[in-house]
C-alpha atoms as a PDB file:
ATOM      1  CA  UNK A   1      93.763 105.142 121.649  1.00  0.00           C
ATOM      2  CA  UNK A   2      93.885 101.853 120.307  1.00  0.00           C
ATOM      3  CA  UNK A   3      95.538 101.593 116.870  1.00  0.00           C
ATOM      4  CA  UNK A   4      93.119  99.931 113.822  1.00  0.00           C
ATOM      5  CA  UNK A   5      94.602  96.830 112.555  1.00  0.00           C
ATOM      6  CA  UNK A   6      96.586  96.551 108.811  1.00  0.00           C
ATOM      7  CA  UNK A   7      96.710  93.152 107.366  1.00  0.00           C
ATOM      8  CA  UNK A   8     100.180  92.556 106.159  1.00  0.00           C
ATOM      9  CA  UNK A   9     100.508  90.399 102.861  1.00  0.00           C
ATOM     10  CA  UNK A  10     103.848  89.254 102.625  1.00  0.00           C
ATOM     11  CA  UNK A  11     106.709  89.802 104.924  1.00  0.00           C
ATOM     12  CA  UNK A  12     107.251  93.466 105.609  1.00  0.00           C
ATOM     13  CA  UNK A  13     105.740  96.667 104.113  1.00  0.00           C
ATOM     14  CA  UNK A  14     107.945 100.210 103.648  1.00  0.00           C
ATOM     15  CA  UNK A  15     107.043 102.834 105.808  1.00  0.00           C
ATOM     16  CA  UNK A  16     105.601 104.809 102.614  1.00  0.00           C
ATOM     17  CA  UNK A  17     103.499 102.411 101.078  1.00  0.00           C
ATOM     18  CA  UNK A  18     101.589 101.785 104.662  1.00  0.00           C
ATOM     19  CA  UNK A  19     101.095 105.471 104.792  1.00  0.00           C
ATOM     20  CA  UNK A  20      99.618 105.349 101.753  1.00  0.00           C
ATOM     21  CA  UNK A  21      97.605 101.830 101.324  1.00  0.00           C
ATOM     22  CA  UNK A  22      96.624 102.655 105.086  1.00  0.00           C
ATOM     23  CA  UNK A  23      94.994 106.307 103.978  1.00  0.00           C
ATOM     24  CA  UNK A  24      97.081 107.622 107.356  1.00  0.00           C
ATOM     25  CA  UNK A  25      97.535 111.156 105.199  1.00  0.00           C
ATOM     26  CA  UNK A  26      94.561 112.376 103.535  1.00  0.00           C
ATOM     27  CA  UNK A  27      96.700 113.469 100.756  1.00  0.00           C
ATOM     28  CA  UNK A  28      98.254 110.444  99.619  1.00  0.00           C
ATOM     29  CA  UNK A  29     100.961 112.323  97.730  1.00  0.00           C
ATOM     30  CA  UNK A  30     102.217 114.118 100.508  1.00  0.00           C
ATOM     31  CA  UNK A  31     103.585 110.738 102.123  1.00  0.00           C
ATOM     32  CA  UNK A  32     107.241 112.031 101.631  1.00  0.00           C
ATOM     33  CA  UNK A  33     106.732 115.060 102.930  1.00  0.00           C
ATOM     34  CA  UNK A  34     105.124 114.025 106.015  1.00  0.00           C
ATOM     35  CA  UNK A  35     107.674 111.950 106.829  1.00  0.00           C
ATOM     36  CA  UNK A  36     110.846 113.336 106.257  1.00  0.00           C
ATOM     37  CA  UNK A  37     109.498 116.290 108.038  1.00  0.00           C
ATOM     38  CA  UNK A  38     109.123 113.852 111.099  1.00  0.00           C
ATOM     39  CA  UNK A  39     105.593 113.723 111.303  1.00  0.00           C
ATOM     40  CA  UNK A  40     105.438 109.935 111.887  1.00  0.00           C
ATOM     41  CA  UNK A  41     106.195 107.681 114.705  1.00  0.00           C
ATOM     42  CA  UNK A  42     107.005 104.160 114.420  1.00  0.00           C
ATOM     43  CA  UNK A  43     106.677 102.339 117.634  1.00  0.00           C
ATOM     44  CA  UNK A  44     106.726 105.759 119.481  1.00  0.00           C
ATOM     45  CA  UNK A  45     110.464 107.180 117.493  1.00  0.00           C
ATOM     46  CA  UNK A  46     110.041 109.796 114.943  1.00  0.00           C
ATOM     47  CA  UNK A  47     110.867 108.093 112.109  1.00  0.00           C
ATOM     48  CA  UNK A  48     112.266 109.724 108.928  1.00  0.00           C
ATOM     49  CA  UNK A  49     112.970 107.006 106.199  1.00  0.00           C
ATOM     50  CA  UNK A  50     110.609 106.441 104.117  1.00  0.00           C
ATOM     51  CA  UNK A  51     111.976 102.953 102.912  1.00  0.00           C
ATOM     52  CA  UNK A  52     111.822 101.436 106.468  1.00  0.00           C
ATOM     53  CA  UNK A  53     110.521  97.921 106.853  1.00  0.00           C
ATOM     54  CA  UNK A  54     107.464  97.390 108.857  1.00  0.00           C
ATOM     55  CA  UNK A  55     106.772  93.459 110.210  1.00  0.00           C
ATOM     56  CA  UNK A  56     103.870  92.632 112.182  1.00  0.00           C
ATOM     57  CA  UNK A  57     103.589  94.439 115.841  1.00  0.00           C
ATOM     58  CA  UNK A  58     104.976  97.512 114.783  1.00  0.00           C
ATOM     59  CA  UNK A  59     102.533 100.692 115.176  1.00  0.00           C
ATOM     60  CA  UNK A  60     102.449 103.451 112.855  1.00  0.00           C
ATOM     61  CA  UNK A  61     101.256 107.122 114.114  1.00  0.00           C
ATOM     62  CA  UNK A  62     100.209 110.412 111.939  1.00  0.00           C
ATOM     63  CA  UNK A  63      98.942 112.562 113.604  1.00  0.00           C
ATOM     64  CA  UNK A  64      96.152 111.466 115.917  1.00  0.00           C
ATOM     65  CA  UNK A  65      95.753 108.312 113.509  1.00  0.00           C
ATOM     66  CA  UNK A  66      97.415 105.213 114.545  1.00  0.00           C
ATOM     67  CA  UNK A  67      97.710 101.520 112.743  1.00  0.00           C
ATOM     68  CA  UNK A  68      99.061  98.549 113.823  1.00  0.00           C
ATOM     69  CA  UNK A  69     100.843  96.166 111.343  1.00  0.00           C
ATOM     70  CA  UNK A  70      99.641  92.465 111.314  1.00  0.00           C
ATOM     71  CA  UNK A  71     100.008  89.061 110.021  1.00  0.00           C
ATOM     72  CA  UNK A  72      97.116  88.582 107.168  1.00  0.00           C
ATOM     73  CA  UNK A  73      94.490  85.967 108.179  1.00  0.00           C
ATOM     74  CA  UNK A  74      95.922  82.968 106.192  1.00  0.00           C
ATOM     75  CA  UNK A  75      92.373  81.755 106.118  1.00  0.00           C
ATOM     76  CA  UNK A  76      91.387  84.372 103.598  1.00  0.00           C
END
């Protein structure tokens, strides 16, 4: 499964606000929950804190969806 691309616009992104700005849970509200019950994997580690900084290259899995962070086209 290849992981769908997330354009990062500054320098990192927390772990919540990607599940959430990313629509990875369909109930955006649930984001805590999903994670401190170890639902998510960051680059393949169940990861539990839901403050951690994501930089470009790291992947992000719920469930059966995964995202990839990137670097934002600096064209756009």
């Amino acid at each position: 499964m290849n992981p769908r691309p997330f354009a990062l616009r500054g320098e990192h992104i927390t772990l919540e606000a990607l599940i959430k700005a990313a629509d990875l849970n369909e109930q955006r509200d649930l984001s805590r929950a999903v994670i401190a019950a170890g639902e998510v994997r960051v680059n393949g580690e169940v990861e539990t804190r839901r403050g951690r900084k994501l930089r470009a290259g790291d992947v992000v899995q719920l469930a059966r969806d995964q995202v990839r962070v990137v670097d934002a086209d600096p064209a756009q």
